[in-house]
N, C-alpha and C. Protein backbone atom coordinates (compact mmCIF):
# COMPACT_ATOMS: atom_id res chain seq x y z
N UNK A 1 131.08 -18.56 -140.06
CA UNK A 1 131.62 -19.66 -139.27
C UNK A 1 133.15 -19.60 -139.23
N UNK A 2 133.89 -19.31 -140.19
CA UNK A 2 134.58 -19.23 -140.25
C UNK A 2 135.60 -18.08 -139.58
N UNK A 3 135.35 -17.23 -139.94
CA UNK A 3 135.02 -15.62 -138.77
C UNK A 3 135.26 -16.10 -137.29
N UNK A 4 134.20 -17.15 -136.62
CA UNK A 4 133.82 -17.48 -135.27
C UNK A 4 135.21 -18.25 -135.37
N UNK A 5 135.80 -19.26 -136.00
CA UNK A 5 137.05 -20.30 -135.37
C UNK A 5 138.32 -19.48 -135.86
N UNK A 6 138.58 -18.74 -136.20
CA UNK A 6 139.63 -17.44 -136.76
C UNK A 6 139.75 -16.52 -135.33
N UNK A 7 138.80 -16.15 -134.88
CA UNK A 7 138.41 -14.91 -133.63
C UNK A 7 138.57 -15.84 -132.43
N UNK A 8 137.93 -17.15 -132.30
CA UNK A 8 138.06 -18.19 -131.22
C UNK A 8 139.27 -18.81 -130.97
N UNK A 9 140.07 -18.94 -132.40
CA UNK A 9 141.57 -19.59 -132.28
C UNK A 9 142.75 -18.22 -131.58
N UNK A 10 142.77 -17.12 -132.35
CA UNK A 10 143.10 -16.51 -131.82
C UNK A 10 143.32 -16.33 -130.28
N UNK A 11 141.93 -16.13 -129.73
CA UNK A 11 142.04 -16.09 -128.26
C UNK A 11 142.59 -17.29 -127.60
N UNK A 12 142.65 -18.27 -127.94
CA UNK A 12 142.81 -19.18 -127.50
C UNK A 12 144.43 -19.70 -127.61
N UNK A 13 145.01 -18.57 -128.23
CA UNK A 13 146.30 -18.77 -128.72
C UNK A 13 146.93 -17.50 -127.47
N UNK A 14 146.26 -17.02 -127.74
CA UNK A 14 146.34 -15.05 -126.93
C UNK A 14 146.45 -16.07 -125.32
N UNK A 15 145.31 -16.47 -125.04
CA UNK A 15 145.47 -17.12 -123.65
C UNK A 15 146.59 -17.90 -122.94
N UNK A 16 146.77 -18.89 -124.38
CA UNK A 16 148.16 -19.98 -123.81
C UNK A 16 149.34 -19.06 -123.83
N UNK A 17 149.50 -18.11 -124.75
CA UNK A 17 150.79 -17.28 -124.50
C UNK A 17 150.83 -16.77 -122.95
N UNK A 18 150.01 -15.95 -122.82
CA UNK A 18 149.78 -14.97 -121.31
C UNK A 18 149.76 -16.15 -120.56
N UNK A 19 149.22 -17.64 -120.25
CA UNK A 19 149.18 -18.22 -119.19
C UNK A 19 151.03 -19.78 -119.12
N UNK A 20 151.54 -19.35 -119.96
CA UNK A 20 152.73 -19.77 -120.26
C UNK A 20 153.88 -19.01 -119.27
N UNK A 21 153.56 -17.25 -120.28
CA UNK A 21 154.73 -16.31 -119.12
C UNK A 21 154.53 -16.02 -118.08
N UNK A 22 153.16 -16.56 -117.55
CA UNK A 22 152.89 -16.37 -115.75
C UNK A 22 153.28 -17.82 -115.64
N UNK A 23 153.63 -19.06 -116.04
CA UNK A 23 153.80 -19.96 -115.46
C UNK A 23 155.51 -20.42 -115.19
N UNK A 24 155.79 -19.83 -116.88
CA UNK A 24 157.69 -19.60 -116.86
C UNK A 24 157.64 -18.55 -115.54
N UNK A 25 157.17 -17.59 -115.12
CA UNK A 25 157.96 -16.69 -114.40
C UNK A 25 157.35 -17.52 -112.56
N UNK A 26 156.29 -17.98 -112.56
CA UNK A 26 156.07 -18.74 -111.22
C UNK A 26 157.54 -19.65 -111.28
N UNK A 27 157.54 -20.41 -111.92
CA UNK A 27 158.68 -21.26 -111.72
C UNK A 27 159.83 -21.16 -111.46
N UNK A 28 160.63 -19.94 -112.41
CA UNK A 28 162.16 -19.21 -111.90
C UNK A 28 162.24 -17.98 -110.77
N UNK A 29 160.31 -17.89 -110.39
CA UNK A 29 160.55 -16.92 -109.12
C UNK A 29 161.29 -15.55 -108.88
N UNK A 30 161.07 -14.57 -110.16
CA UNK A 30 161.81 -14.02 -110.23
C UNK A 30 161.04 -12.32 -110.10
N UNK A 31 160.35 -12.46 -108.89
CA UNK A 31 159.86 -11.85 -108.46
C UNK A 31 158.48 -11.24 -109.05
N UNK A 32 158.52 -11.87 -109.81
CA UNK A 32 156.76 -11.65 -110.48
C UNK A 32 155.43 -11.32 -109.44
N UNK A 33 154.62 -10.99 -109.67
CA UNK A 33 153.71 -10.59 -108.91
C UNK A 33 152.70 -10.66 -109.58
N UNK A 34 151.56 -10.14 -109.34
CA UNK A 34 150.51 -9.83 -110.27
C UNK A 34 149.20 -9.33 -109.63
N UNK A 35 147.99 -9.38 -110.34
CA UNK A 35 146.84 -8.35 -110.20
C UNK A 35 145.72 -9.42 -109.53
N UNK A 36 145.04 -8.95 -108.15
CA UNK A 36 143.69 -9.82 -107.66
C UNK A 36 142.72 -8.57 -107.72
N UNK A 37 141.46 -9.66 -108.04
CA UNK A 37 139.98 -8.78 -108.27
C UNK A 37 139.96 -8.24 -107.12
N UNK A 38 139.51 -6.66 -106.59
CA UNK A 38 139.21 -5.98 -105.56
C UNK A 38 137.66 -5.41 -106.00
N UNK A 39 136.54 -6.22 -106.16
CA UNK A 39 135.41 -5.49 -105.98
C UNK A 39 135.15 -4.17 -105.58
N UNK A 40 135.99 -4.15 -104.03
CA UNK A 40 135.41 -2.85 -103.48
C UNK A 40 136.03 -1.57 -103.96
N UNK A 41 137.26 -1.89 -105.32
CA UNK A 41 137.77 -0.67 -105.74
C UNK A 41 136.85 0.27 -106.75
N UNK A 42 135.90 -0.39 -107.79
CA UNK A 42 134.93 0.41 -108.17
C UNK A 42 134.08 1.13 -107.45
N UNK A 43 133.26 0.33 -106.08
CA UNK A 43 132.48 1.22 -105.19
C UNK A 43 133.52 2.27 -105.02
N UNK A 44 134.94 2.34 -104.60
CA UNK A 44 135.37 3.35 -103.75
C UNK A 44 135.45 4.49 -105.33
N UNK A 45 135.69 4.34 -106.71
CA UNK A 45 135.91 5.39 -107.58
C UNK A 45 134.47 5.54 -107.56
N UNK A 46 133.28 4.86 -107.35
CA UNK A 46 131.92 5.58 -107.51
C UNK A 46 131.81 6.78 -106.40
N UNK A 47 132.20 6.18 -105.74
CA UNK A 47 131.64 7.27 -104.31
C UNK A 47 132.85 8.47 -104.23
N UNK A 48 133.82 8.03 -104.80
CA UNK A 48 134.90 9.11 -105.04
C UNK A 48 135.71 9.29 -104.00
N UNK A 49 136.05 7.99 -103.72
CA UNK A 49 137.22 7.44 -102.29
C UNK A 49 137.93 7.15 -102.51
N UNK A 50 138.90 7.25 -103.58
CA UNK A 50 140.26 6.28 -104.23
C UNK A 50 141.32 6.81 -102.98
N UNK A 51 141.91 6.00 -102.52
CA UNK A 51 142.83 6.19 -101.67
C UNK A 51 143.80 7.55 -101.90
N UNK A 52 144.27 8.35 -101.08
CA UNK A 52 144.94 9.73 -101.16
C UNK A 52 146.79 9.47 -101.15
N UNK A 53 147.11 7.79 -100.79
CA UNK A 53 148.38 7.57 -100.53
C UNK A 53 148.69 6.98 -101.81
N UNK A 54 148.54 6.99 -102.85
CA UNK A 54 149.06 6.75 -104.04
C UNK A 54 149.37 7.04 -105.16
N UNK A 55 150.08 7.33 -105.85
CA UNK A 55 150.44 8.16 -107.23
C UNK A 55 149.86 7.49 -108.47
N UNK A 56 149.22 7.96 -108.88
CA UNK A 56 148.65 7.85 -110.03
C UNK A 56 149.20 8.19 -111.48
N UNK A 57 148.87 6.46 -112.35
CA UNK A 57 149.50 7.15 -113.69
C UNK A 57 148.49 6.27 -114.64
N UNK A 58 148.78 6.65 -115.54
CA UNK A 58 147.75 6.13 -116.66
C UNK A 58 148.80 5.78 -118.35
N UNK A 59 148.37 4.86 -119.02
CA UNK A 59 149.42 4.84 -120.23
C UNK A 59 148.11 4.45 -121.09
N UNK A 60 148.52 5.11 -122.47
CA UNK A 60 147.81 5.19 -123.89
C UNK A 60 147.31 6.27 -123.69
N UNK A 61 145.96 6.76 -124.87
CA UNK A 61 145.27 8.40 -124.90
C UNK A 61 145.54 8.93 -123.52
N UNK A 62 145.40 10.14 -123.69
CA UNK A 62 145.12 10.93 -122.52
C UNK A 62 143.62 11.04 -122.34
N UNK A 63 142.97 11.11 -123.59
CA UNK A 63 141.34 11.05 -123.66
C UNK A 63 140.61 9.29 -123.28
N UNK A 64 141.19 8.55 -123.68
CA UNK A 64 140.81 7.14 -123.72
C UNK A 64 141.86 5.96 -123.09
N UNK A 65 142.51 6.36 -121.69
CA UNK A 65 143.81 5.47 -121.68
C UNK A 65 143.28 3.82 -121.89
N UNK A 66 144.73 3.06 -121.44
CA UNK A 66 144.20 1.70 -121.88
C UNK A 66 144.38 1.65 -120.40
N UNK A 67 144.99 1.98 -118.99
CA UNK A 67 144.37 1.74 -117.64
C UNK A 67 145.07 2.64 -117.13
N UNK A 68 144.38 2.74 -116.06
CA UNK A 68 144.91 3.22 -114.83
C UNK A 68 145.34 2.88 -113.63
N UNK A 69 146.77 2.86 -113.15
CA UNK A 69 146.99 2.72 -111.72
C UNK A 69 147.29 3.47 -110.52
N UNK A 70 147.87 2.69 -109.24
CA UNK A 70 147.95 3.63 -108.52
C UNK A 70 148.63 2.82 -107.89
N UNK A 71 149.98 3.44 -107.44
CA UNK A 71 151.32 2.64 -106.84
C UNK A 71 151.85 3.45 -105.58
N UNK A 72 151.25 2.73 -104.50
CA UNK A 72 151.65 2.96 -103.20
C UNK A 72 153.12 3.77 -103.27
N UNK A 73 153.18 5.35 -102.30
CA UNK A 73 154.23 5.68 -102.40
C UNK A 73 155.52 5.16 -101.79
N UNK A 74 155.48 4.35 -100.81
CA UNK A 74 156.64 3.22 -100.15
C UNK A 74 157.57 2.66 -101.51
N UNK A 75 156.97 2.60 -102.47
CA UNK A 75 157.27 1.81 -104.43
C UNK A 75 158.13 2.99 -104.92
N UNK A 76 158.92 2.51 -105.73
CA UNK A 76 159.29 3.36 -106.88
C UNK A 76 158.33 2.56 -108.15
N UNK A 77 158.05 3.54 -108.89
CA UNK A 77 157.45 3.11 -109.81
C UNK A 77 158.61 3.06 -111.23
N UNK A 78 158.53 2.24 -112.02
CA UNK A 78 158.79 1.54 -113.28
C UNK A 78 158.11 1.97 -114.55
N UNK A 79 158.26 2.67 -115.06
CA UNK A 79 157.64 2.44 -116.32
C UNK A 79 157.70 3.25 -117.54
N UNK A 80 158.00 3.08 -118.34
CA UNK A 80 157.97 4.00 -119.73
C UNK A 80 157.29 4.77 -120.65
N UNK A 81 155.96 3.41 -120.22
CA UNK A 81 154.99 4.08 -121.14
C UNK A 81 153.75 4.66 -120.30
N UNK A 82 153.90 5.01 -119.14
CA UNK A 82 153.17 5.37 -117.97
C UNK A 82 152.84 6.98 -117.88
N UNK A 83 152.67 7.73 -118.12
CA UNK A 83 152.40 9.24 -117.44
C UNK A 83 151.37 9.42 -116.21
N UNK A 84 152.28 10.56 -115.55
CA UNK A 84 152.18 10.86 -114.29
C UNK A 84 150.43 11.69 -114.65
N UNK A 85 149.68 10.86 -113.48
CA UNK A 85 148.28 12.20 -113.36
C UNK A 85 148.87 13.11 -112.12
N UNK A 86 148.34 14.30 -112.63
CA UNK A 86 148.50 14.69 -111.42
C UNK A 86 147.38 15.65 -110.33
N UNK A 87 146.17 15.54 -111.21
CA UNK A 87 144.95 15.93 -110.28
C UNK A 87 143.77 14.76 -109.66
N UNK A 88 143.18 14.96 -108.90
CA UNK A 88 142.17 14.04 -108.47
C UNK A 88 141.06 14.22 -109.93
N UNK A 89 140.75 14.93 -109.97
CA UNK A 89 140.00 15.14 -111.00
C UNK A 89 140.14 14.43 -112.61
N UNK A 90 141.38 14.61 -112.54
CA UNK A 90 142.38 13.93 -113.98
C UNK A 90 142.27 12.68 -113.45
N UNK A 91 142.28 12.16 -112.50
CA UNK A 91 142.08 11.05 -111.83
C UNK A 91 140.81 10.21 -112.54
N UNK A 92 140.06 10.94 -112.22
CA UNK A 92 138.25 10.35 -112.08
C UNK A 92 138.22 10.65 -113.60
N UNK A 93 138.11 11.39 -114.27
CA UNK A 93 137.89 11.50 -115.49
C UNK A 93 138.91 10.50 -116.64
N UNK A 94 140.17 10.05 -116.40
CA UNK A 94 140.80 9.03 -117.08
C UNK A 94 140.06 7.70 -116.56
N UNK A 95 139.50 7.23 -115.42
CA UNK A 95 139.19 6.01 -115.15
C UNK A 95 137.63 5.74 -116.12
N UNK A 96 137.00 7.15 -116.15
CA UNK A 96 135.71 7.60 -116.53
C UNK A 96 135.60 7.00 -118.32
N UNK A 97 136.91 7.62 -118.59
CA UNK A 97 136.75 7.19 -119.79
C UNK A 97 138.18 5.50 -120.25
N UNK A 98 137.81 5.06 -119.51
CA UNK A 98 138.79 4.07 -119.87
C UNK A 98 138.12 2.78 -121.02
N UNK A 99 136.75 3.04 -121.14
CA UNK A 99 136.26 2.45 -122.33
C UNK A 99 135.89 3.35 -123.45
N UNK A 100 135.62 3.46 -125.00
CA UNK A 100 135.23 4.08 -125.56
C UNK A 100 134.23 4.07 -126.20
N UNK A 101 133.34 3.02 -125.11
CA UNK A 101 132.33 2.51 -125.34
C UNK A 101 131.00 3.80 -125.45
N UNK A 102 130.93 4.69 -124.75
CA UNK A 102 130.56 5.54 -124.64
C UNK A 102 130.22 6.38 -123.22
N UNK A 103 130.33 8.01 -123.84
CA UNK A 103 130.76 8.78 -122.11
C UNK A 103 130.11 8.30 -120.79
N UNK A 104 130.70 8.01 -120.12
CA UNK A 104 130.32 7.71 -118.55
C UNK A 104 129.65 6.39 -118.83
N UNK A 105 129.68 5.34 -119.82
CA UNK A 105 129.44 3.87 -119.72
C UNK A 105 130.86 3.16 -119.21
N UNK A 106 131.48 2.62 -118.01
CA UNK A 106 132.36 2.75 -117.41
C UNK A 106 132.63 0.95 -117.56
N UNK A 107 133.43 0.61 -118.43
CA UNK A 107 133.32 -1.26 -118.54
C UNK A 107 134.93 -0.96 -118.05
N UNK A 108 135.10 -1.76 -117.17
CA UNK A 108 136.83 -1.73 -115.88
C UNK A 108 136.71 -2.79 -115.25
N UNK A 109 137.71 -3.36 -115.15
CA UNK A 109 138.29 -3.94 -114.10
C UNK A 109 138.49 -3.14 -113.21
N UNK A 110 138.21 -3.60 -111.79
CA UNK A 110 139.20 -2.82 -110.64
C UNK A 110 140.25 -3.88 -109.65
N UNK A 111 141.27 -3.63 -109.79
CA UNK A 111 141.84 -5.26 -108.87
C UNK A 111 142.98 -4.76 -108.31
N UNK A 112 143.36 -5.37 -107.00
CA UNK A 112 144.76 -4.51 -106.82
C UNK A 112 145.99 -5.50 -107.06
N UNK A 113 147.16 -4.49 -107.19
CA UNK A 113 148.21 -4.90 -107.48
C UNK A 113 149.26 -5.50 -106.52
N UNK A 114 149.63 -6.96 -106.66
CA UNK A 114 150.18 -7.15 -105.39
C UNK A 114 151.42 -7.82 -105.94
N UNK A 115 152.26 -7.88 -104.82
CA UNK A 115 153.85 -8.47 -104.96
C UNK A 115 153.81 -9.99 -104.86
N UNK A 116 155.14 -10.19 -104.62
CA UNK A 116 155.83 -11.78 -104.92
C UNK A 116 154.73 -12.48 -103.68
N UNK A 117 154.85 -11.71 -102.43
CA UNK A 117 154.09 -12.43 -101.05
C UNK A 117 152.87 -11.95 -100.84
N UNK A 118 151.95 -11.61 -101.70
CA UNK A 118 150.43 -11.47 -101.67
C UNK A 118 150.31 -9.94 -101.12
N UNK A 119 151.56 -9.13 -100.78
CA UNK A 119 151.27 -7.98 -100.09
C UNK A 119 150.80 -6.58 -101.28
N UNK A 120 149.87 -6.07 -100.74
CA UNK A 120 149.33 -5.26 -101.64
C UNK A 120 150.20 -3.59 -101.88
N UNK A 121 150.81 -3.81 -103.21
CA UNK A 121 151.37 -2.10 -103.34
C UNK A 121 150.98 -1.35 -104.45
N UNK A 122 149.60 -1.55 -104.70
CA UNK A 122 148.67 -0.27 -105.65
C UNK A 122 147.46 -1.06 -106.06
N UNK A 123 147.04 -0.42 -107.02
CA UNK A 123 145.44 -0.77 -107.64
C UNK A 123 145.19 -0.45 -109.08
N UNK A 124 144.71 -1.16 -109.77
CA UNK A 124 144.29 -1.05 -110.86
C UNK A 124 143.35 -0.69 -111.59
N UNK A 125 143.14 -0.11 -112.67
CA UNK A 125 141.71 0.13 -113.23
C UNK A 125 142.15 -0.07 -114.82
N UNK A 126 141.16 -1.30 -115.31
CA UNK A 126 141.43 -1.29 -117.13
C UNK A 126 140.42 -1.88 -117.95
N UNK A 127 140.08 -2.07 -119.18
CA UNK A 127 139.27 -2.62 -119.52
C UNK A 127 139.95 -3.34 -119.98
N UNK A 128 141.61 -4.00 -119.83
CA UNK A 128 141.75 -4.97 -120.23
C UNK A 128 141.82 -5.89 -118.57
N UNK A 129 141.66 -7.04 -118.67
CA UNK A 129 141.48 -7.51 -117.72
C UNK A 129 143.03 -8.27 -116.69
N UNK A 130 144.12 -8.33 -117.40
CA UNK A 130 145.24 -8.07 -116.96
C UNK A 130 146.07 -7.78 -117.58
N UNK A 131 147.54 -7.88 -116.81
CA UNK A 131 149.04 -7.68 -117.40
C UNK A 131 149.74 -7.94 -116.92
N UNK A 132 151.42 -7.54 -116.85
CA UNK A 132 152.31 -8.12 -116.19
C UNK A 132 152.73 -7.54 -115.39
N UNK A 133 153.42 -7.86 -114.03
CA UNK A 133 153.52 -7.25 -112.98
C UNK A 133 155.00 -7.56 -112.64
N UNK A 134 155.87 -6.78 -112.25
CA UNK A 134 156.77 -7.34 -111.38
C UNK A 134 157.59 -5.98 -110.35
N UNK A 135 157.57 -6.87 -108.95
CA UNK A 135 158.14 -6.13 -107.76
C UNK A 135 159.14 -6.95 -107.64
N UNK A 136 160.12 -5.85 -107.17
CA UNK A 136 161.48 -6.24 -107.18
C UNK A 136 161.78 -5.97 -105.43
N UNK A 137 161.70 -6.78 -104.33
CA UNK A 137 161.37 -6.58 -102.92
C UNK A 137 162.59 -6.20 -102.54
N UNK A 138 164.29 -6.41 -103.28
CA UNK A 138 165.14 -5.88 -102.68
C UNK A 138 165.21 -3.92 -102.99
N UNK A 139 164.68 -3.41 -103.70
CA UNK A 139 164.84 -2.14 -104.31
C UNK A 139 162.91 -1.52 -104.32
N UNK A 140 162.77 -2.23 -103.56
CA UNK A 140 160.96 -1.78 -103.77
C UNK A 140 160.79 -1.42 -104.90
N UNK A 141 161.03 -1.78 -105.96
CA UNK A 141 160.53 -1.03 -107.15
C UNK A 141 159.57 -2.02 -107.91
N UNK A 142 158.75 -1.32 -108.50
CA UNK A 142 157.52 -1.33 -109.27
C UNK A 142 157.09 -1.33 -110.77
N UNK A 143 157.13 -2.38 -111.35
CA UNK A 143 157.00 -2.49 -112.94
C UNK A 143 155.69 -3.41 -113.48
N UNK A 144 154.59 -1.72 -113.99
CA UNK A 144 154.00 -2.70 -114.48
C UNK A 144 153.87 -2.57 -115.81
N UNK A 145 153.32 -3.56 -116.68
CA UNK A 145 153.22 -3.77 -118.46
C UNK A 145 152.11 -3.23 -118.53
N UNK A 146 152.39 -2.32 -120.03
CA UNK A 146 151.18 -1.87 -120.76
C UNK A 146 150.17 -2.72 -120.47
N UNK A 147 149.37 -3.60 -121.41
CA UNK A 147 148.26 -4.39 -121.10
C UNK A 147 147.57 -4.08 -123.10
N UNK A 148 147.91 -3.12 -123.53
CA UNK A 148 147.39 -2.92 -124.86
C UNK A 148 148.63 -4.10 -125.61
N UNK A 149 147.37 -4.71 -126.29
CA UNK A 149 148.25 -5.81 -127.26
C UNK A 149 147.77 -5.10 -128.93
N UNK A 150 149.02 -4.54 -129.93
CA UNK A 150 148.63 -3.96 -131.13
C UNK A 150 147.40 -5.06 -131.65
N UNK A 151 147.01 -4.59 -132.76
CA UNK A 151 145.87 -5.61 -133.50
C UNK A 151 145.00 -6.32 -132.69
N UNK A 152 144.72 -5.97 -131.55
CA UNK A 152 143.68 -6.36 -130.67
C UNK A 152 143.05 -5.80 -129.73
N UNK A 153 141.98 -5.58 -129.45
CA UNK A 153 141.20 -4.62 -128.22
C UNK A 153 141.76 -4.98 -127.16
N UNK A 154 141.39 -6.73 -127.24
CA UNK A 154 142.09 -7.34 -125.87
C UNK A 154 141.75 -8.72 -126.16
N UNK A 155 143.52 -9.07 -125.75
CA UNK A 155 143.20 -10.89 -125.59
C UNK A 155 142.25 -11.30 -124.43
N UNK A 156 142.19 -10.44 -123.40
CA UNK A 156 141.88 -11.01 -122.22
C UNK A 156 140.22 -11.20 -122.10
N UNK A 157 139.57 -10.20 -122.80
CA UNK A 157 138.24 -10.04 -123.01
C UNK A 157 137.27 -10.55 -123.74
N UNK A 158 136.02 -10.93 -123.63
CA UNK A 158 135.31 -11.84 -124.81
C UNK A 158 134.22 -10.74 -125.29
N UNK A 159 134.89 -9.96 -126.65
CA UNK A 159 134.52 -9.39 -127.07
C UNK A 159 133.52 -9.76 -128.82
């Protein structure tokens, strides 16, 4: 029981943080953006249609990342802890294994990534269910956050 309100407080602490810095950053408008559910992006990695106009990168394992995106080339992309894919194949096989749940059991989000005005500039794939986003519309540039929180699989998930 105790276990259950320790693991339950937690999340519940994990939540108000993450729904705090999306609410500080709605308010000072400072170009924040963020991630909407796209259903039809899993059909398109099943059938093996991921769009051809976007650069692909992935951050954490190379065997097990913690997600994958894909940032419209019009964007500069942002990021540090990001590495460049650079095959279709490396493609399908990082999204493949983005759980380590076991091979080809595929637990993802797919949602795309959109700016300050709802306009869409990439797509997502993670088993965490979000992160932080920000487009910067005078410099098109593109920053998105890890999404791995240390000491936790994921706040976002009810694991």
């Amino acid at each position: 029981m105790k276990s259950f309100i320790r693991k339950t407080g937690r999340k519940a602490a994990g939540l108000t943080i993450y729904l705090c810095i999306f609410i500080f950053a709605g308010c000072i408008g400072a170009g924040w953006s963020g991630l909407r559910h796209n259903q039809d992006l899993m059909v398109s990695y099943k059938e093996g249609t991921l769009p051809d106009n976007l650069n692909y990168y992935y951050c954490g394992r190379s065997s097990i990342p913690y997600a994958v995106i894909g940032i419209d080339r019009a964007y500069t992309f942002k990021g540090k802890t990001w590495f460049k894919i650079e095959s279709r194949e490396d493609l399908y096989y990082k999204i493949r294994n983005l759980s380590d749940l076991e091979p080809g059991h595929i637990v993802a989000y797919g949602k795309d990534i959109v700016g300050p005005e709802g306009q869409k500039v990439g797509i997502w794939f993670s088993y965490y269910s979000g992160t932080g986003v920000r487009v910067d519309e005078g410099n098109k540039i593109v920053e998105v956050f890890n999404p791995y929180k240390p000491g936790s699989r994921s706040m976002f998930r009810d694991d």
